[in-house]
PDB file of N, CA and C in Angstrom:
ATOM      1  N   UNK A   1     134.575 247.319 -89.086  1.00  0.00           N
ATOM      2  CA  UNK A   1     133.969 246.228 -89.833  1.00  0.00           C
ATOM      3  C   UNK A   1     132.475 246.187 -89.570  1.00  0.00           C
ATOM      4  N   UNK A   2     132.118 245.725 -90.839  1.00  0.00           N
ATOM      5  CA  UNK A   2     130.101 245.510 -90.357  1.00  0.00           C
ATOM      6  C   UNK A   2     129.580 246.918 -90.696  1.00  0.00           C
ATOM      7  N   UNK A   3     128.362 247.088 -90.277  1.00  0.00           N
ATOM      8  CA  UNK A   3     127.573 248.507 -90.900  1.00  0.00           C
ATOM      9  C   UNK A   3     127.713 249.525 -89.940  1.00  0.00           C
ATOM     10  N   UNK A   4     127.894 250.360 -90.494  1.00  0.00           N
ATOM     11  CA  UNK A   4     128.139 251.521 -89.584  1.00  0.00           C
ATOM     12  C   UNK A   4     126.835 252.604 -90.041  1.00  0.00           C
ATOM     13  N   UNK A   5     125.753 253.176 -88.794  1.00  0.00           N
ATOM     14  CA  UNK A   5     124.629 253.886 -89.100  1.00  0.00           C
ATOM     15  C   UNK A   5     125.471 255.585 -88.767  1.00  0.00           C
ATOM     16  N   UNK A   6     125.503 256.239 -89.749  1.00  0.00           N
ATOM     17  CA  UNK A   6     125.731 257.580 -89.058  1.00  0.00           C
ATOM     18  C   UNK A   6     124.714 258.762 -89.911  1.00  0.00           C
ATOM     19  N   UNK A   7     124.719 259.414 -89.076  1.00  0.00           N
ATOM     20  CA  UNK A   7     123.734 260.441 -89.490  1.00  0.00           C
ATOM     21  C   UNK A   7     123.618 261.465 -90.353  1.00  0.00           C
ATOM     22  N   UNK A   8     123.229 261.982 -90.894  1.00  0.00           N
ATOM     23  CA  UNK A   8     122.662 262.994 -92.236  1.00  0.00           C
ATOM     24  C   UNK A   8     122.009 264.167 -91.895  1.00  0.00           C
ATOM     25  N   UNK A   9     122.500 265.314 -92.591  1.00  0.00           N
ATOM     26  CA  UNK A   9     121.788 266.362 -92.503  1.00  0.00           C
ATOM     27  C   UNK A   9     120.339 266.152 -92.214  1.00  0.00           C
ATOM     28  N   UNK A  10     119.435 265.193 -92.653  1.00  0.00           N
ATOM     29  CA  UNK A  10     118.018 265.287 -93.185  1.00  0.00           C
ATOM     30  C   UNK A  10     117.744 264.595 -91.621  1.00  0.00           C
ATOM     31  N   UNK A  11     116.910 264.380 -90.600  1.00  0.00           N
ATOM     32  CA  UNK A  11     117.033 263.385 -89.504  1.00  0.00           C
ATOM     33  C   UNK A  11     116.470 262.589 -89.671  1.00  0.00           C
ATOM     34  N   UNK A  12     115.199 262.145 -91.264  1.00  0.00           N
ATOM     35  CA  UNK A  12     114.647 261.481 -91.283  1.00  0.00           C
ATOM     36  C   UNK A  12     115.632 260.777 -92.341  1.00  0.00           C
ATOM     37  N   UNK A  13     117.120 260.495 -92.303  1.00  0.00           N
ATOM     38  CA  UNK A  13     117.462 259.770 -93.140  1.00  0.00           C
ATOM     39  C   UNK A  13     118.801 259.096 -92.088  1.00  0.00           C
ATOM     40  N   UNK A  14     118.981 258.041 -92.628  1.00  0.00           N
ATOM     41  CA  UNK A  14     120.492 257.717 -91.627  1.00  0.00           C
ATOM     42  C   UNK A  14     121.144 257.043 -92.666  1.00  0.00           C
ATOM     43  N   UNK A  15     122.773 256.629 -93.097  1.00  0.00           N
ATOM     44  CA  UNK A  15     123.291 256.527 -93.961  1.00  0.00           C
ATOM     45  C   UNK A  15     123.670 255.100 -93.163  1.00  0.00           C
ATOM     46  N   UNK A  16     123.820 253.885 -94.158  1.00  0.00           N
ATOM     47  CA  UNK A  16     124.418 252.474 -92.973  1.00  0.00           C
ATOM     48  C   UNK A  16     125.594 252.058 -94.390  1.00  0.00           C
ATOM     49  N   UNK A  17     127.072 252.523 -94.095  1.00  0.00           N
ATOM     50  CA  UNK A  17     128.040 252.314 -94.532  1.00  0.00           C
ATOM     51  C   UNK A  17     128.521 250.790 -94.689  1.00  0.00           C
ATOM     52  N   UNK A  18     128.880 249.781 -95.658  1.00  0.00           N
ATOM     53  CA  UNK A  18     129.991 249.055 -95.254  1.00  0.00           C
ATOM     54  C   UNK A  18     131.289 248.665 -95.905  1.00  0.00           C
ATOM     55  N   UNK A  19     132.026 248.424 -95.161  1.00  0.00           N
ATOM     56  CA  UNK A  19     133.644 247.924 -95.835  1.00  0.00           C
ATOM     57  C   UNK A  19     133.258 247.527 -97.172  1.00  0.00           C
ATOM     58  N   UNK A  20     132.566 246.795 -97.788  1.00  0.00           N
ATOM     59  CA  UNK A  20     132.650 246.144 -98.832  1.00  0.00           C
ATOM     60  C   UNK A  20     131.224 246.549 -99.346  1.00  0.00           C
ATOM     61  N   UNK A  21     131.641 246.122-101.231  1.00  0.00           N
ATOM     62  CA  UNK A  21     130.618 246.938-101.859  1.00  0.00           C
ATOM     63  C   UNK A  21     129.841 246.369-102.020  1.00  0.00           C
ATOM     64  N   UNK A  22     128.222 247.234-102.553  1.00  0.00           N
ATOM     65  CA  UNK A  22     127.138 246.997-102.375  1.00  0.00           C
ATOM     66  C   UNK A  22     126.723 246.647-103.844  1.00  0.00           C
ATOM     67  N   UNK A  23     126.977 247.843-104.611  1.00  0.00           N
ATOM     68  CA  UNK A  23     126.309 248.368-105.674  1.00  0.00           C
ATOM     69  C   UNK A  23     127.420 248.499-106.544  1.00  0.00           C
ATOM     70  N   UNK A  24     127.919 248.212-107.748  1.00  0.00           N
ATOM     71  CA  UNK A  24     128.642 247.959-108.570  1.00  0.00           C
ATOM     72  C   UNK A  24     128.286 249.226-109.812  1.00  0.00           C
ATOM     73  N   UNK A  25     129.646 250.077-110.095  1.00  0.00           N
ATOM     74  CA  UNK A  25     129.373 250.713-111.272  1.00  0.00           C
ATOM     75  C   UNK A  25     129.551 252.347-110.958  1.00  0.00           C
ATOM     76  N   UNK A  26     128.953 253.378-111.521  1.00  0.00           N
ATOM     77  CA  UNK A  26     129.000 254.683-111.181  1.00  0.00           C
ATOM     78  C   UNK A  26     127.622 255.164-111.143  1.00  0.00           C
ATOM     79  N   UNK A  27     126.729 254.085-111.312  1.00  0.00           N
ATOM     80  CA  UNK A  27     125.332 255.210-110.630  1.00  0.00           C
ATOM     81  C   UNK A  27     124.493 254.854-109.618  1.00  0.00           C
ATOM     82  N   UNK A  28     123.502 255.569-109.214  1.00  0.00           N
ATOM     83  CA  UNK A  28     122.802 255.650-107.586  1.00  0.00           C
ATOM     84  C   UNK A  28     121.805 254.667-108.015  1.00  0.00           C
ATOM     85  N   UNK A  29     121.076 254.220-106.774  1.00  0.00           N
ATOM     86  CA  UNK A  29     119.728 253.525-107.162  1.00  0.00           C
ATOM     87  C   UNK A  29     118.891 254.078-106.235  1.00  0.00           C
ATOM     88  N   UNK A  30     117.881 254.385-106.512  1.00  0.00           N
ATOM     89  CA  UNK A  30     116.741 254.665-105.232  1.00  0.00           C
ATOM     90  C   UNK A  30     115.478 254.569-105.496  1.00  0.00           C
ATOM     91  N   UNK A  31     114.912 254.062-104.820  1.00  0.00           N
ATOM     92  CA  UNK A  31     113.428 253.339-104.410  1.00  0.00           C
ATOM     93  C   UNK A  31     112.727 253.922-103.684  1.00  0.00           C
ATOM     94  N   UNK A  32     111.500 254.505-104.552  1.00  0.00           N
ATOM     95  CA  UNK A  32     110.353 254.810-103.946  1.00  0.00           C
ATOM     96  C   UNK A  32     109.137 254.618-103.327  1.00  0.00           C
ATOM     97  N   UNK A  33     108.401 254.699-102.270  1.00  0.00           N
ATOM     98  CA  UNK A  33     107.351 253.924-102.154  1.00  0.00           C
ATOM     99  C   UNK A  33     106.541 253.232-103.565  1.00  0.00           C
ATOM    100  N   UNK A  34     106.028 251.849-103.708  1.00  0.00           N
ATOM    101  CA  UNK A  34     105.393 251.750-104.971  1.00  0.00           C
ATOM    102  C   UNK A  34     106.417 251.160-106.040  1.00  0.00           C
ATOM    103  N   UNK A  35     107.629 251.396-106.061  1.00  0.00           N
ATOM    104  CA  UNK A  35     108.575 251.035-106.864  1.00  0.00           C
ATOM    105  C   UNK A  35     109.362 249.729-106.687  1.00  0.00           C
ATOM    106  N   UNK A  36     110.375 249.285-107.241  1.00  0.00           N
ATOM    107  CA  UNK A  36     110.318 247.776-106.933  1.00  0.00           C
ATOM    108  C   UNK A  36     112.538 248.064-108.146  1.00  0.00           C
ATOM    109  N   UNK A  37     112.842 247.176-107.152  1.00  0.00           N
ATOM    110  CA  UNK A  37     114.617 247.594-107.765  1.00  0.00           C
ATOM    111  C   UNK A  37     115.106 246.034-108.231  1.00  0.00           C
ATOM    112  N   UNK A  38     116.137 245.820-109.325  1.00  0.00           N
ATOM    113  CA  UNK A  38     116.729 244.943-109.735  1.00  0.00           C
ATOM    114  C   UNK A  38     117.486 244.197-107.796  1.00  0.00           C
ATOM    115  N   UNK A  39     117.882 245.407-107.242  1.00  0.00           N
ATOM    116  CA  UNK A  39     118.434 244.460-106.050  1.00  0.00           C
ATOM    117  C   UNK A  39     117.883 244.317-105.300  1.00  0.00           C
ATOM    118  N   UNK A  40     117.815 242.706-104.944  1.00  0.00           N
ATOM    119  CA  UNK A  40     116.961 242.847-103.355  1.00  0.00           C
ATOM    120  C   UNK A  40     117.302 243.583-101.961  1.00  0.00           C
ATOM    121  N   UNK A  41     118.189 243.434-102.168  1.00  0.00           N
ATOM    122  CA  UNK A  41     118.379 244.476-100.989  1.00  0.00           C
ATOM    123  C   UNK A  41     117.271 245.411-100.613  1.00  0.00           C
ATOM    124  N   UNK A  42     117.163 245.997-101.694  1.00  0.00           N
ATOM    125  CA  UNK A  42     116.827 247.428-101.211  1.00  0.00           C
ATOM    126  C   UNK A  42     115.211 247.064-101.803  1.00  0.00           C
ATOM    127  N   UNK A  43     114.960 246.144-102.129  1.00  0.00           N
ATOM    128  CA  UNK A  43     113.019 245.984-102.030  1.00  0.00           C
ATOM    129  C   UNK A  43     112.931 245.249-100.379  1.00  0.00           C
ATOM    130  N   UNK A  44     114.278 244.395-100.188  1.00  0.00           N
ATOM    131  CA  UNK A  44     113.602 244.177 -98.921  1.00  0.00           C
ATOM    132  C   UNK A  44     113.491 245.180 -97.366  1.00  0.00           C
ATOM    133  N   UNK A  45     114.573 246.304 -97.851  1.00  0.00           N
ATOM    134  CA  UNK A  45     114.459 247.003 -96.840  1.00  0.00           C
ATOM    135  C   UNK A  45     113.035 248.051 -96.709  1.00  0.00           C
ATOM    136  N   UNK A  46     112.525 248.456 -98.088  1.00  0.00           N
ATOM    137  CA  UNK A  46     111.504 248.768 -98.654  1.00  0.00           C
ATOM    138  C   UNK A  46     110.385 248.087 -98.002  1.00  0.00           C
ATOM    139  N   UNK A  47     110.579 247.004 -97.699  1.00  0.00           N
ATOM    140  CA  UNK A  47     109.351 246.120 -97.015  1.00  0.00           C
ATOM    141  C   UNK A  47     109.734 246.593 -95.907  1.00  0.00           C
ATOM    142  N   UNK A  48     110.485 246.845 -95.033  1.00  0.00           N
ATOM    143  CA  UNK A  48     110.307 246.855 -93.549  1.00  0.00           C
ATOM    144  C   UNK A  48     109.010 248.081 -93.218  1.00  0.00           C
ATOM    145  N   UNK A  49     108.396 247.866 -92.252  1.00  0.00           N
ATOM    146  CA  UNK A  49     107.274 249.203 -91.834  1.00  0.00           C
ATOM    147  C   UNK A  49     107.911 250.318 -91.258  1.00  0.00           C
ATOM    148  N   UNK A  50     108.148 251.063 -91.792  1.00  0.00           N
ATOM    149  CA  UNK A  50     108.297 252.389 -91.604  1.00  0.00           C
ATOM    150  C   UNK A  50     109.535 253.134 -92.482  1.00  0.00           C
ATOM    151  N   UNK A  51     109.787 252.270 -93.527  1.00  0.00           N
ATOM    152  CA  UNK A  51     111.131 253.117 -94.479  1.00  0.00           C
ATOM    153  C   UNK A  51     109.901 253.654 -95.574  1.00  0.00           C
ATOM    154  N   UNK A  52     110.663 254.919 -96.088  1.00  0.00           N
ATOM    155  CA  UNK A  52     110.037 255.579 -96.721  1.00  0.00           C
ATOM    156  C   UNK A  52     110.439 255.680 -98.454  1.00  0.00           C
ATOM    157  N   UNK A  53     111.797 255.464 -98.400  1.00  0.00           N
ATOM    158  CA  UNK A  53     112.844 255.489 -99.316  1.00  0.00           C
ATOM    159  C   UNK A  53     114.401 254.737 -99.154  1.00  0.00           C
ATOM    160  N   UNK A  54     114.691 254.400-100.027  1.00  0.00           N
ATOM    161  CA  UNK A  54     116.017 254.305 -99.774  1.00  0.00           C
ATOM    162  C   UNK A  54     117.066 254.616-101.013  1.00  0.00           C
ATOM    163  N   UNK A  55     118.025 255.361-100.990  1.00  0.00           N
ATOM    164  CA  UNK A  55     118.948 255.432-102.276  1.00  0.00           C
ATOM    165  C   UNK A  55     120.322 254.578-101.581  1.00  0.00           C
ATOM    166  N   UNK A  56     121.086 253.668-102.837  1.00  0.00           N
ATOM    167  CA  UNK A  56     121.831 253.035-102.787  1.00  0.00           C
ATOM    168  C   UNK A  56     123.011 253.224-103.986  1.00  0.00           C
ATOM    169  N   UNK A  57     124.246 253.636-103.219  1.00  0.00           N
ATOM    170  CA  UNK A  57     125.625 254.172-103.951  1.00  0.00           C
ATOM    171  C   UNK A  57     126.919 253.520-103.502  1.00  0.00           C
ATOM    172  N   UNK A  58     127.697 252.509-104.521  1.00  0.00           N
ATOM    173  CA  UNK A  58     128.862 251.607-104.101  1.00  0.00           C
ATOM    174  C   UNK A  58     128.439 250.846-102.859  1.00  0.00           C
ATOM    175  N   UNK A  59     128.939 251.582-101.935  1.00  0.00           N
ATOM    176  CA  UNK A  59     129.010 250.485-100.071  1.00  0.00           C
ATOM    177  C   UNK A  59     128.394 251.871 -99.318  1.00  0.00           C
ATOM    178  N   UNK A  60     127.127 252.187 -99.726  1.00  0.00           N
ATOM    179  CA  UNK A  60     126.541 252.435 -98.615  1.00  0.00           C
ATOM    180  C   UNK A  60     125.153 252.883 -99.065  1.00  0.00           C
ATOM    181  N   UNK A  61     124.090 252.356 -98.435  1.00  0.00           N
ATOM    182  CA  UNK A  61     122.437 252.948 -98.196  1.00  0.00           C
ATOM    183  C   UNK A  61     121.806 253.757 -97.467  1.00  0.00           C
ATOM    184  N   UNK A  62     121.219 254.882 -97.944  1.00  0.00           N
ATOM    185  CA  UNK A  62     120.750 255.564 -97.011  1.00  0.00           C
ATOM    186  C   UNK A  62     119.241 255.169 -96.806  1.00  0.00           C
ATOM    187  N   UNK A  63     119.085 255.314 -95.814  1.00  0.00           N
ATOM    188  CA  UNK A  63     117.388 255.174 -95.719  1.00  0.00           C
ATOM    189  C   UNK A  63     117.017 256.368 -94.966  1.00  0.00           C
ATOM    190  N   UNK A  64     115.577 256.672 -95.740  1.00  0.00           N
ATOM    191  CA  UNK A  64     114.840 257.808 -95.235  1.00  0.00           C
ATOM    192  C   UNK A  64     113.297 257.211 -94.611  1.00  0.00           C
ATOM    193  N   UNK A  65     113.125 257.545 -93.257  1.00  0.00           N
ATOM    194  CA  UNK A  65     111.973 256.841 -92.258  1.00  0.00           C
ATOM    195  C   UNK A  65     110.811 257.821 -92.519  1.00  0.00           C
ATOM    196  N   UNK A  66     109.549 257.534 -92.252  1.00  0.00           N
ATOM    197  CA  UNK A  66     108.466 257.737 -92.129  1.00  0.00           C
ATOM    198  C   UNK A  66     108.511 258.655 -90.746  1.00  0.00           C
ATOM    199  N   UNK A  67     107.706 260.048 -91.036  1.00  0.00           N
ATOM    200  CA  UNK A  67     108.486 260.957 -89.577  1.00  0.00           C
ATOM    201  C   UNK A  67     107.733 260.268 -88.613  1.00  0.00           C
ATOM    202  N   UNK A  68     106.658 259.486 -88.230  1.00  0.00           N
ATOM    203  CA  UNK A  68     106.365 258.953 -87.505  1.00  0.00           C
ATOM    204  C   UNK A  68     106.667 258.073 -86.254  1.00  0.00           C
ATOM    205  N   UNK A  69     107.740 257.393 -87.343  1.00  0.00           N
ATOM    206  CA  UNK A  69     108.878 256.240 -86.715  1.00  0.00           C
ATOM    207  C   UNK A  69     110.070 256.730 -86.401  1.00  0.00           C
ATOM    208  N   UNK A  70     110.373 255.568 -84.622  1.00  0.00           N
ATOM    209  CA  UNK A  70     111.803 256.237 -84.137  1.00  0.00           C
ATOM    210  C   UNK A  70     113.319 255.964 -84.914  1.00  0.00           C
ATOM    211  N   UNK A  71     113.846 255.893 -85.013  1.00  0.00           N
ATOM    212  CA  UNK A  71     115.371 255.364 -85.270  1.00  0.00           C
ATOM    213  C   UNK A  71     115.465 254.240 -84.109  1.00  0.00           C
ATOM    214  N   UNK A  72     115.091 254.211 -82.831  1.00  0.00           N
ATOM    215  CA  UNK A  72     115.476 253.045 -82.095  1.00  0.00           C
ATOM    216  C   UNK A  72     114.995 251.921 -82.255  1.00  0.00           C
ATOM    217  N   UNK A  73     113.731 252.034 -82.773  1.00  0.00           N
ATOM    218  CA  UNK A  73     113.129 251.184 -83.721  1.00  0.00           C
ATOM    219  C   UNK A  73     113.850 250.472 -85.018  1.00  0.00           C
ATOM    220  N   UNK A  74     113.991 251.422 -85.861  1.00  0.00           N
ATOM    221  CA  UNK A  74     114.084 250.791 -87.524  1.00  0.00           C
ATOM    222  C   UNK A  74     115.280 250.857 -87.405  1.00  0.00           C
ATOM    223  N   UNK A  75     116.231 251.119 -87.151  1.00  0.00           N
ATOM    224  CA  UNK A  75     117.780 251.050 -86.787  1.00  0.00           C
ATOM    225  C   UNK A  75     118.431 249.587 -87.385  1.00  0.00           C
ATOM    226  N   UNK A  76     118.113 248.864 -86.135  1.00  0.00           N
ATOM    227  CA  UNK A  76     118.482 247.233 -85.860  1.00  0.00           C
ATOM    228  C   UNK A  76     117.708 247.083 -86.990  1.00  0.00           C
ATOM    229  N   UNK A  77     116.570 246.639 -87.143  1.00  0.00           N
ATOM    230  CA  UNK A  77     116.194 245.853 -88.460  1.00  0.00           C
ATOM    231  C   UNK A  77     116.321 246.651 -89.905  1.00  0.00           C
ATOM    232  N   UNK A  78     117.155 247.732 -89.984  1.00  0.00           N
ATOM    233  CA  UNK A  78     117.827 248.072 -91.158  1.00  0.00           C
ATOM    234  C   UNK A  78     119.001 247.172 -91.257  1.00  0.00           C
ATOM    235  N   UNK A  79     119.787 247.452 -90.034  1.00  0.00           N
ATOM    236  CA  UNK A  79     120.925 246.631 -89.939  1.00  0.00           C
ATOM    237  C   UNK A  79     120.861 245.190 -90.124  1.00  0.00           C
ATOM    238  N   UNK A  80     119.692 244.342 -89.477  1.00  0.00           N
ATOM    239  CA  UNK A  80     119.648 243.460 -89.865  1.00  0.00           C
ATOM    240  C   UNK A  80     119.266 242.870 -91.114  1.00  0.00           C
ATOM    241  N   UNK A  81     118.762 243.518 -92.155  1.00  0.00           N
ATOM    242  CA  UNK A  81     118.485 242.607 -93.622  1.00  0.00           C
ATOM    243  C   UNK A  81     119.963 243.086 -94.087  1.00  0.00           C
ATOM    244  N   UNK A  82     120.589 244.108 -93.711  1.00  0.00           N
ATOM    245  CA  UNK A  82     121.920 244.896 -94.693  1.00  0.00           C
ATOM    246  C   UNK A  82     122.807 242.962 -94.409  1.00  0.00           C
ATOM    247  N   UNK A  83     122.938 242.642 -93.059  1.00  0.00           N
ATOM    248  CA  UNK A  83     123.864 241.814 -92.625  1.00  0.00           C
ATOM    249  C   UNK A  83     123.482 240.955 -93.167  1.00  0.00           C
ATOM    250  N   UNK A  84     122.231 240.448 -93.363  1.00  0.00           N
ATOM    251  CA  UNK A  84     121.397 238.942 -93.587  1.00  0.00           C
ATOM    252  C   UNK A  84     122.179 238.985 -95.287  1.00  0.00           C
ATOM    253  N   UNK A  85     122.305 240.461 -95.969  1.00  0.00           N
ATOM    254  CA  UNK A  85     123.192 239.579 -97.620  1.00  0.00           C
ATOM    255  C   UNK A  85     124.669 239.586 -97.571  1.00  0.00           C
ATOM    256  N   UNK A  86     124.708 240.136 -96.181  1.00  0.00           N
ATOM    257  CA  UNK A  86     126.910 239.627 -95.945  1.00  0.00           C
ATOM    258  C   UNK A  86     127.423 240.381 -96.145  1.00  0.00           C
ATOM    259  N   UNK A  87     127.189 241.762 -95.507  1.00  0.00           N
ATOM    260  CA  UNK A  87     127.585 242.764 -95.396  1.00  0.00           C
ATOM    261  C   UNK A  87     127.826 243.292 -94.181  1.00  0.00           C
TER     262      UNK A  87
END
């Protein structure tokens, strides 16, 4: 139960899974720096400092970090806006 972060071929990306769905329908969404999405979700994770991207499919988001930034860092406060819409 709750988000589960597991990892991706890419290391600058981590995938945060959950039980229940996100994104409604059969296609992807993804947000580019500069770009701006019908769901908040994913403009607000977009705001955090150091995401670079994020694509969003049914019940799960991947986010791709800025190579700069750690994962021990942006981790938790990925997790935390995913939880803050009840997920």
């Amino acid at each position: 139960m709750g988000v589960r972060a597991e990892a991706t071929p890419n290391p600058n990306a981590l995938k945060f899974t959950t039980d229940s769905l996100i994104f409604e329908g059969d296609s992807s969404i993804s947000v580019m720096p500069g770009d701006t999405s019908e769901h908040a979700i994913l403009n607000d994770l977009m705001a955090i400092n150091g995401v670079d991207n994020v694509f969003g499919y049914q019940n799960f988001i991947t986010v791709n970090k800025a190579f700069d930034v750690e994962w021990d860092e942006l981790q938790p406060r990925v997790i935390e806006v995913i939880e803050k819409y009840g997920y």
